[in-house]
N, C-alpha and C. Protein backbone atom coordinates (compact mmCIF):
# COMPACT_ATOMS: atom_id res chain seq x y z
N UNK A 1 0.85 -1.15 0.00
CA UNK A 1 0.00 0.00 0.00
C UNK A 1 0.90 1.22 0.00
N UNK A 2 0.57 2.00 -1.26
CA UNK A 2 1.67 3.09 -1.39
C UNK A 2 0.96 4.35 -0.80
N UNK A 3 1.78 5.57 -1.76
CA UNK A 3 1.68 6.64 -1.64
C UNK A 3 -0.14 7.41 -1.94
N UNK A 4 -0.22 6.39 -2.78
CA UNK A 4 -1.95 6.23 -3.83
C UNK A 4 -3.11 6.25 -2.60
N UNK A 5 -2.69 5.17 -1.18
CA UNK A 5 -3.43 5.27 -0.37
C UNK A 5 -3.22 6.26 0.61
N UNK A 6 -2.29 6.61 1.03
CA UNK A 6 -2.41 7.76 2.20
C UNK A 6 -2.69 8.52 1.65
N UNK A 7 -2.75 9.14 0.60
CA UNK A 7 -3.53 10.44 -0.16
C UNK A 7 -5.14 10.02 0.15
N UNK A 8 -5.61 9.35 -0.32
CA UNK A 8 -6.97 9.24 -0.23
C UNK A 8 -7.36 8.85 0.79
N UNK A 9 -6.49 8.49 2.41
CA UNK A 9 -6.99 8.58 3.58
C UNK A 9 -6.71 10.16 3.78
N UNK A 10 -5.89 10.97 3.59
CA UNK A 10 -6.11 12.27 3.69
C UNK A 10 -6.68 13.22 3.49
N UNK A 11 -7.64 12.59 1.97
CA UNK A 11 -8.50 13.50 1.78
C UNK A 11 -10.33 12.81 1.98
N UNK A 12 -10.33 11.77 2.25
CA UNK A 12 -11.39 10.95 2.67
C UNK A 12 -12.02 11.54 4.39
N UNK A 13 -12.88 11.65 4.70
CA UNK A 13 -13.79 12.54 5.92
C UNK A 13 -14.22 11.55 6.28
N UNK A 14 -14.06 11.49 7.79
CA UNK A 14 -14.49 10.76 8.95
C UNK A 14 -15.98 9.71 8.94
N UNK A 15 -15.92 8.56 8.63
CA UNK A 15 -16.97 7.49 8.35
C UNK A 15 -17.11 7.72 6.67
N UNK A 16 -16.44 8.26 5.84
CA UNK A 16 -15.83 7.89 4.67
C UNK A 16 -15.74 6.62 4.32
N UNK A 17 -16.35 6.00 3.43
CA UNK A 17 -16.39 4.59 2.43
C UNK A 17 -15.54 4.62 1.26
N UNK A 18 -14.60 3.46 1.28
CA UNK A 18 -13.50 3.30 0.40
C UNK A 18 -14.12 2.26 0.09
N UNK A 19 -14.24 1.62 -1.46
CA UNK A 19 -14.45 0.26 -1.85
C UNK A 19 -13.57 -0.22 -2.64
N UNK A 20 -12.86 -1.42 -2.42
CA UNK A 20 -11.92 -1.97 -3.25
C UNK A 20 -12.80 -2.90 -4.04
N UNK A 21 -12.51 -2.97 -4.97
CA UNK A 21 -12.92 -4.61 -5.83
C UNK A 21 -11.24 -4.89 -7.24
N UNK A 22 -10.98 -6.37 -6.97
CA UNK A 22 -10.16 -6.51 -7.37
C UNK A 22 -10.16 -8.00 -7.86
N UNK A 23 -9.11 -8.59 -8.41
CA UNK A 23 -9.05 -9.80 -9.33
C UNK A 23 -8.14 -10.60 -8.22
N UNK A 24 -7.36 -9.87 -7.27
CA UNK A 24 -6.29 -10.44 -6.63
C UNK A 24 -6.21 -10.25 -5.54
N UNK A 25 -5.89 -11.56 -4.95
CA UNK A 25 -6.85 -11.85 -3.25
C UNK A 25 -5.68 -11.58 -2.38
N UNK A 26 -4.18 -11.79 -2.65
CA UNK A 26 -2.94 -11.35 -2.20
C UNK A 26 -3.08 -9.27 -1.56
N UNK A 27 -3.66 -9.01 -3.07
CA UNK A 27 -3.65 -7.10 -3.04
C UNK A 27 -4.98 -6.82 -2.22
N UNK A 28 -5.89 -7.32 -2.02
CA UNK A 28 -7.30 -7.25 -1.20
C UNK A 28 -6.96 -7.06 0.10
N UNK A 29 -6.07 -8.42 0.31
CA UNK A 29 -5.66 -9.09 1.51
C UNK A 29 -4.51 -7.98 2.59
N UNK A 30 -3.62 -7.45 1.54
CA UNK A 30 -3.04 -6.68 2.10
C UNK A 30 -3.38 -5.02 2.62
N UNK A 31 -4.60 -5.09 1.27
CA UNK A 31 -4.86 -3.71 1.57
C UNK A 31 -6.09 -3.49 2.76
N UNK A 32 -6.72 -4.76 3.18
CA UNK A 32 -7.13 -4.78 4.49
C UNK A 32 -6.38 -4.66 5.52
N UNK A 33 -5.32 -5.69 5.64
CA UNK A 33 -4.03 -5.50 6.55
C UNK A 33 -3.60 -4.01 7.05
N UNK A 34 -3.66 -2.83 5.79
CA UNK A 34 -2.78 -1.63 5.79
C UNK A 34 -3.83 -0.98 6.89
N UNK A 35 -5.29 -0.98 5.71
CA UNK A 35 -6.43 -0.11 6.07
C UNK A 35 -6.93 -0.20 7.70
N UNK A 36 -6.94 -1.91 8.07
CA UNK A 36 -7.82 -2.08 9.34
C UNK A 36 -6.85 -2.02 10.14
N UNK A 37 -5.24 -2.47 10.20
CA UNK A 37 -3.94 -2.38 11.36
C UNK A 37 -3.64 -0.91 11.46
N UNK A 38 -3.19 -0.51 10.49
CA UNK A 38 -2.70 0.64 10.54
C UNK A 38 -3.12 2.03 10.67
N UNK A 39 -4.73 1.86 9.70
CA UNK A 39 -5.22 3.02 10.00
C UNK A 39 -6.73 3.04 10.43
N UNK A 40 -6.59 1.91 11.54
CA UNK A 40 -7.99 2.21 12.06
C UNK A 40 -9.52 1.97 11.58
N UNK A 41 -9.21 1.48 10.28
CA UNK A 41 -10.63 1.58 9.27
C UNK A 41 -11.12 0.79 9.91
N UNK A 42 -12.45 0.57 9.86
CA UNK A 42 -13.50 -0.12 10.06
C UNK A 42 -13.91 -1.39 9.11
N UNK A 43 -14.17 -2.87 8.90
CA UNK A 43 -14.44 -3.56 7.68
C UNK A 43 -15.98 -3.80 8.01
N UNK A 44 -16.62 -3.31 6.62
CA UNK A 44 -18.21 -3.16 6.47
C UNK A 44 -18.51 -4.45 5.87
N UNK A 45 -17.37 -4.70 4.90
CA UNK A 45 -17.27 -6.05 4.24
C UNK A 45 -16.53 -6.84 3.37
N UNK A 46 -15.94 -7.71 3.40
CA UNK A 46 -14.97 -8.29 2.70
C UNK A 46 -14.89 -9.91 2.29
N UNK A 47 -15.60 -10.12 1.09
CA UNK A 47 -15.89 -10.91 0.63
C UNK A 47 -15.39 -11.22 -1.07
N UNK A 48 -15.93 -12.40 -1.59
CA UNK A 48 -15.73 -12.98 -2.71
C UNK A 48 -17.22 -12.43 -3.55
N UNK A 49 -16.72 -11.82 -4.96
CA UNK A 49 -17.98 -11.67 -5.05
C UNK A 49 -18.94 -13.15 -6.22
N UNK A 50 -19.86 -13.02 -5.78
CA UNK A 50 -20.47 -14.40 -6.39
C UNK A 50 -20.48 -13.82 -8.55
N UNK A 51 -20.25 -14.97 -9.27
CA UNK A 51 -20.43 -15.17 -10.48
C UNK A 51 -21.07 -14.71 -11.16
N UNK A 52 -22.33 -13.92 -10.64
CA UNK A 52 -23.73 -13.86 -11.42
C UNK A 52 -23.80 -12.49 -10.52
N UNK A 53 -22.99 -11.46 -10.41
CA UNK A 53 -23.22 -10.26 -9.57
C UNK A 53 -23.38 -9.25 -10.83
N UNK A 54 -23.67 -7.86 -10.69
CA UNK A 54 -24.15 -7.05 -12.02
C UNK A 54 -22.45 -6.46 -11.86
N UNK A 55 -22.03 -6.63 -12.84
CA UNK A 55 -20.66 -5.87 -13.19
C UNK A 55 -21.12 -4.24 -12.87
N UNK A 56 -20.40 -3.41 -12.25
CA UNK A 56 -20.06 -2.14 -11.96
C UNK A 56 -19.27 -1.18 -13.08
N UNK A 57 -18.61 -1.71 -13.01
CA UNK A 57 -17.41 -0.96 -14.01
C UNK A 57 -16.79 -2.12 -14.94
N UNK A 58 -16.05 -1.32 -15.91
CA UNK A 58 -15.69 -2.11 -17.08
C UNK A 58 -14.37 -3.03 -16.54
N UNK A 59 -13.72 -2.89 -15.51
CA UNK A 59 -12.55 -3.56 -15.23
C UNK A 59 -13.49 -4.84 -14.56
N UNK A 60 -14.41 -4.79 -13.50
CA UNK A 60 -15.29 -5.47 -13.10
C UNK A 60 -16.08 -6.57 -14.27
N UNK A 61 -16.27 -5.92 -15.46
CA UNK A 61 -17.04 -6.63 -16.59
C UNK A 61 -15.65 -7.71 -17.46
N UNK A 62 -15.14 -7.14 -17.53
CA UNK A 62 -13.88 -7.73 -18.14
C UNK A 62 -12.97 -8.84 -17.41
N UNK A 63 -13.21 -8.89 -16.00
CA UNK A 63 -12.62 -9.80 -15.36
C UNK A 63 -13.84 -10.95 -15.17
N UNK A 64 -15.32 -10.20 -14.95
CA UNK A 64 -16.25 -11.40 -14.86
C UNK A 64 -16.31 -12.64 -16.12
N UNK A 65 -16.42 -11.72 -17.16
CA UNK A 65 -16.52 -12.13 -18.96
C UNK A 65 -15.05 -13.42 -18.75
N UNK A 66 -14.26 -12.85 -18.14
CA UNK A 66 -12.61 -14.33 -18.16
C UNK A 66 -13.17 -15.20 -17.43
N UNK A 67 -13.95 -15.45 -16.80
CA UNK A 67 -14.36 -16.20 -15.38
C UNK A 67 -13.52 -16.11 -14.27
N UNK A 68 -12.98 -15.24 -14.32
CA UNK A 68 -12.10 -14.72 -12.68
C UNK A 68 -12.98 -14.20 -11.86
N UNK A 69 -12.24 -15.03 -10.38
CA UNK A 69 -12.52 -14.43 -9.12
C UNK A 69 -12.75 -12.95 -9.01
N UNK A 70 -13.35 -12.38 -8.51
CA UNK A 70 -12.97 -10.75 -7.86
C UNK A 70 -13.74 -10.88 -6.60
N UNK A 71 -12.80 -10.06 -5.64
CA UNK A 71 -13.23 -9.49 -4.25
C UNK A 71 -13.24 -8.22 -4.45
N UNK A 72 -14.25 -8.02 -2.62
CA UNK A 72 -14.35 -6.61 -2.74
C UNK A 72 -14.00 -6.47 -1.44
N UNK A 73 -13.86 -5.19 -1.04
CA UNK A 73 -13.51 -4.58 0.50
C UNK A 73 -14.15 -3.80 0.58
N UNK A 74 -14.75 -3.27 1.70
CA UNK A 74 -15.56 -1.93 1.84
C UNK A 74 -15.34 -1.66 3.43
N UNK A 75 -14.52 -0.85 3.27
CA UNK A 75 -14.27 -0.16 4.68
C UNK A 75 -14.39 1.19 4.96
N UNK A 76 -14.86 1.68 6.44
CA UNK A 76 -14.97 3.03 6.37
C UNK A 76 -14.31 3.68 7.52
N UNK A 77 -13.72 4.69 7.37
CA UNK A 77 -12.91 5.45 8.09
C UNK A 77 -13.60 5.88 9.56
N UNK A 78 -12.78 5.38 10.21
CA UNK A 78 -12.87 5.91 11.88
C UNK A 78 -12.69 7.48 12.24
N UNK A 79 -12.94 7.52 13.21
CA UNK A 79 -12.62 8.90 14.04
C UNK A 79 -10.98 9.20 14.27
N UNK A 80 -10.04 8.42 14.52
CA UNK A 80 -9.27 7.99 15.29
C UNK A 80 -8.24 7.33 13.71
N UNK A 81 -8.35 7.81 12.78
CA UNK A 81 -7.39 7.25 12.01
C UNK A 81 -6.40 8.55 11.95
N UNK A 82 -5.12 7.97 12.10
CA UNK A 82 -3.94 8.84 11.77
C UNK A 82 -4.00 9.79 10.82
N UNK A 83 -3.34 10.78 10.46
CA UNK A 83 -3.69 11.40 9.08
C UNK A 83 -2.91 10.84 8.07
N UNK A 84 -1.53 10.51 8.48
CA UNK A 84 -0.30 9.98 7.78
C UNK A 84 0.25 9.23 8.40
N UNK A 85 1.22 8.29 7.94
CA UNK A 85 1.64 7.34 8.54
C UNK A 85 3.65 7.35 8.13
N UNK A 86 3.29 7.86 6.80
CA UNK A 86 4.53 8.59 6.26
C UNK A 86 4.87 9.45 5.69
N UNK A 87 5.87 10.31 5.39
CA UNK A 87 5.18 11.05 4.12
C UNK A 87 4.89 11.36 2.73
N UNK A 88 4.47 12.23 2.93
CA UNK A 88 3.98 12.47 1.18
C UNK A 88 4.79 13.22 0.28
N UNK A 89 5.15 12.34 -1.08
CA UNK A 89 6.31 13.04 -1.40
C UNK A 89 5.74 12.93 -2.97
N UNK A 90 5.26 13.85 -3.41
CA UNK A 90 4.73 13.34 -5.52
C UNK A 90 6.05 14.47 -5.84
N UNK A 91 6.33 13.74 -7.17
CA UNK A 91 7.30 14.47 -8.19
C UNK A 91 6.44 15.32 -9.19
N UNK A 92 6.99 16.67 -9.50
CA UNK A 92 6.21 17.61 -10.38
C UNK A 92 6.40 16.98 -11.98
């Protein structure tokens, strides 16, 4: 979990909903690890999503259409989450 996520815990407001959905249960897995150890998030839900779910988005449609797995995460920001954990450094 990079730089990509502490930005968007920084600019995400208190009981704020982040939803992951992804093809890869390793990157799910960790980015619960980051979200719920490190910064406090809350898990609303984190599951496998079933075969026959309505695709969302085209990355979502394109992985269903292969017959791949996808999970999702849905967590929401606490009171009590850090602002940063390291810092923030983007190149111009």
């Amino acid at each position: 979990m990079g730089a990509q996520f502490q930005l968007l815990n920084s600019r995400l407001k208190t009981k704020g909903q982040i939803t992951l959905a992804t093809n890869i249960k390793d990157y799910k897995d960790e980015a619960l690890d980051h979200l719920q150890k490190l910064w406090g998030y809350h898990v609303l839900s984190d599951r496998s999503l079933p075969s026959d779910f309505k695709a969302r988005t085209a990355f979502e449609k394109k992985y269903q259409e292969q017959g791949q797995k996808l999970y999702e995460l849905i967590v929401k920001k606490s009171g009590d989450t850090p602002k940063t954990w390291f810092p923030l450094v983007f190149e111009k």
